[in-house]
Protein backbone atom coordinates (compact mmCIF):
# COMPACT_ATOMS: atom_id res chain seq x y z
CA UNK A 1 18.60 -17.84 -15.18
CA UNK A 2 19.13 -21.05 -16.37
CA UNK A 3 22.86 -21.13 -16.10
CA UNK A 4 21.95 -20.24 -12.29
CA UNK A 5 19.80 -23.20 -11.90
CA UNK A 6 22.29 -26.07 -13.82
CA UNK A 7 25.26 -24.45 -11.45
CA UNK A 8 23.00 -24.67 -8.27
CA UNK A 9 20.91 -27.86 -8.74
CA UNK A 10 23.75 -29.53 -10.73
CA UNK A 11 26.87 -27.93 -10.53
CA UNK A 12 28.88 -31.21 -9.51
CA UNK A 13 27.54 -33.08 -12.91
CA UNK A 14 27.73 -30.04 -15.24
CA UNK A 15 29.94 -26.76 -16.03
CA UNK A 16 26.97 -24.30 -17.23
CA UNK A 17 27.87 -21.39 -19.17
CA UNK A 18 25.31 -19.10 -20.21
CA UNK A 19 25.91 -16.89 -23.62
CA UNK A 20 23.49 -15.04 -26.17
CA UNK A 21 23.70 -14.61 -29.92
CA UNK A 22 23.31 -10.98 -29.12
CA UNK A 23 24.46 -10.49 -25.42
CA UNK A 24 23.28 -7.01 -23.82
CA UNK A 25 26.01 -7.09 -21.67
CA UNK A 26 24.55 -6.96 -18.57
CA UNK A 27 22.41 -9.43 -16.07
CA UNK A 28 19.07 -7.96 -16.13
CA UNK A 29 18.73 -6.65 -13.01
CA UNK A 30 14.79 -8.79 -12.52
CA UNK A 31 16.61 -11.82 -13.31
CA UNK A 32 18.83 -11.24 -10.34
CA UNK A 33 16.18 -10.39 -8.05
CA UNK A 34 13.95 -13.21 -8.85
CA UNK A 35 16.35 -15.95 -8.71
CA UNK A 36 17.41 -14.36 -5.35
CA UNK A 37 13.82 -15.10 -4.39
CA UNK A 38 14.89 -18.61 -4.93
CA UNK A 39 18.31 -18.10 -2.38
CA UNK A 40 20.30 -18.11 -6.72
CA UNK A 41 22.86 -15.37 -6.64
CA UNK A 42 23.55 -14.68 -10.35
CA UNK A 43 24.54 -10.92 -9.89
CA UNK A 44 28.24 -12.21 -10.69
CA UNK A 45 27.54 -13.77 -14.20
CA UNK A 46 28.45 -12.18 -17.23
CA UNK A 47 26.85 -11.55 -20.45
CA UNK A 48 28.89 -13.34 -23.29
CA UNK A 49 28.70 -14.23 -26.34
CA UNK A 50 27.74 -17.47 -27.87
CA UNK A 51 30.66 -16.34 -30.56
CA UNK A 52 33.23 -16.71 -27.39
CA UNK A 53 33.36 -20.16 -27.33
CA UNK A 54 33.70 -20.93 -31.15
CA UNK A 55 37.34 -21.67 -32.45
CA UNK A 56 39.76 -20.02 -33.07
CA UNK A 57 39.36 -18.27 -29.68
CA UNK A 58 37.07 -21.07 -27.69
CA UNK A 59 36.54 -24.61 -27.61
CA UNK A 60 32.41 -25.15 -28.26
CA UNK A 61 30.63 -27.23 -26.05
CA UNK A 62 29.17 -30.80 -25.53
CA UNK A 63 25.70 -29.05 -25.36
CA UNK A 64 23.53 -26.13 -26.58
CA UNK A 65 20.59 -25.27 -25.26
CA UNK A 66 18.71 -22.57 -27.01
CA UNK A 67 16.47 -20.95 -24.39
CA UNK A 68 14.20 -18.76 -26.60
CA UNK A 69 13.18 -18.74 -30.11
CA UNK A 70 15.02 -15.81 -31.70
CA UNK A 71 18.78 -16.97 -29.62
CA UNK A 72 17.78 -20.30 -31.95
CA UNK A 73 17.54 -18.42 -35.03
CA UNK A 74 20.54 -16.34 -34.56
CA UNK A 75 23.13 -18.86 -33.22
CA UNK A 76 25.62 -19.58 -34.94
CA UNK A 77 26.26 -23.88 -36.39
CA UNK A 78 28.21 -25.52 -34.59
CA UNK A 79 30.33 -27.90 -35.45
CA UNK A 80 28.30 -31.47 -35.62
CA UNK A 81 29.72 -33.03 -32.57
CA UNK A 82 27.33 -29.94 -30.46
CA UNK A 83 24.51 -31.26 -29.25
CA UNK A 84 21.57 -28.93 -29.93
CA UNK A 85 18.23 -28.14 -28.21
CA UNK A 86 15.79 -25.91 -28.44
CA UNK A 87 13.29 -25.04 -25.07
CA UNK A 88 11.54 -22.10 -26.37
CA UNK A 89 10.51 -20.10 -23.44
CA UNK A 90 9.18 -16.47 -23.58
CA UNK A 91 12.35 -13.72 -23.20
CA UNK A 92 11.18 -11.86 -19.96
CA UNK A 93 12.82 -8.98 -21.25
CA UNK A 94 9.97 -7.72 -23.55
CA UNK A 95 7.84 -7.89 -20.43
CA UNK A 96 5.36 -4.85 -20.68
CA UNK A 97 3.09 -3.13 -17.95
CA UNK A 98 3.86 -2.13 -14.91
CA UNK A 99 6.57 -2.86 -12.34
CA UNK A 100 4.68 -5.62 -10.58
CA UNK A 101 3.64 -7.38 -13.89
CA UNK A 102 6.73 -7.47 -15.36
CA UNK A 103 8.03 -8.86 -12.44
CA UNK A 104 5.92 -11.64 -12.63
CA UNK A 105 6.97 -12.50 -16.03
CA UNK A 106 10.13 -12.73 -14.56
CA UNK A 107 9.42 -15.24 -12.20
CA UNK A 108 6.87 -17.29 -14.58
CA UNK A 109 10.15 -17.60 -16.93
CA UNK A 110 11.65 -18.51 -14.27
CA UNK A 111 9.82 -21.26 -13.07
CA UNK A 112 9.35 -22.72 -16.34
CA UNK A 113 13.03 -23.07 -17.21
CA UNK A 114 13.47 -24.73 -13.09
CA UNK A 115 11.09 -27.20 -14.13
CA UNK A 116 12.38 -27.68 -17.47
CA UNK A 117 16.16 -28.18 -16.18
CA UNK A 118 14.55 -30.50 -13.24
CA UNK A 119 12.49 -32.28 -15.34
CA UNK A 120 15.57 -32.96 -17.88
CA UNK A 121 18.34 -34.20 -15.38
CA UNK A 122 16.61 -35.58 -12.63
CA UNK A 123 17.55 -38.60 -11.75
């Protein structure tokens, strides 16, 4: 979700790429839907890996931001030029209960990293 929002509200200051220190190789499927509820298509993005863009086979980037507590704890170091930080939001994944309430986590997640990302690089 958050590599939908820097491409959409940013996308002309910023190349977003979204990865995971253990990528489930899919989009979930709620994170899709409730971004579309904000007109976000992310149904193309992939799942990577955070390894991807480590040498030998990437180049790292200028910036990681760690969007939950455990990707923080199991990324990898970077080499010190990255630029680390953490915003520790709840992973919508675990959401429990029924369909309705775990979409709702969905979209509070959601929200929180839109305001986060807005609040961060807004002018």
């Amino acid at each position: 979700m958050a590599e939908g929002f820097l491409r959409h509200l940013f996308g002309d200051r910023f190349e977003s790429l979204s990865a995971g220190a253990k990528p489930a190789g899919y989009v979930h499927a709620r994170a899709v839907a409730v971004m579309a509820e904000c007109g976000i298509d992310i149904s193309t993005q992939v799942s990577k890996s955070i390894r991807d863009f480590l040498p030998p086979q990437g180049t790292p980037p200028d910036v990681v931001i760690s969007v939950c507590s455990t990707a923080d704890e199991n990324c990898p170091v970077f080499p010190a030029s990255v630029e680390r930080w953490q915003w520790p939001f709840d992973d919508p994944f675990h959401a429990t209960g029924s369909e309705l309430e775990q979409m709702l986590e969905f979209r509070r997640v959601r929200d929180e990293i839109r305001e986060q990302i807005e609040n961060k690089f807004r002018d």
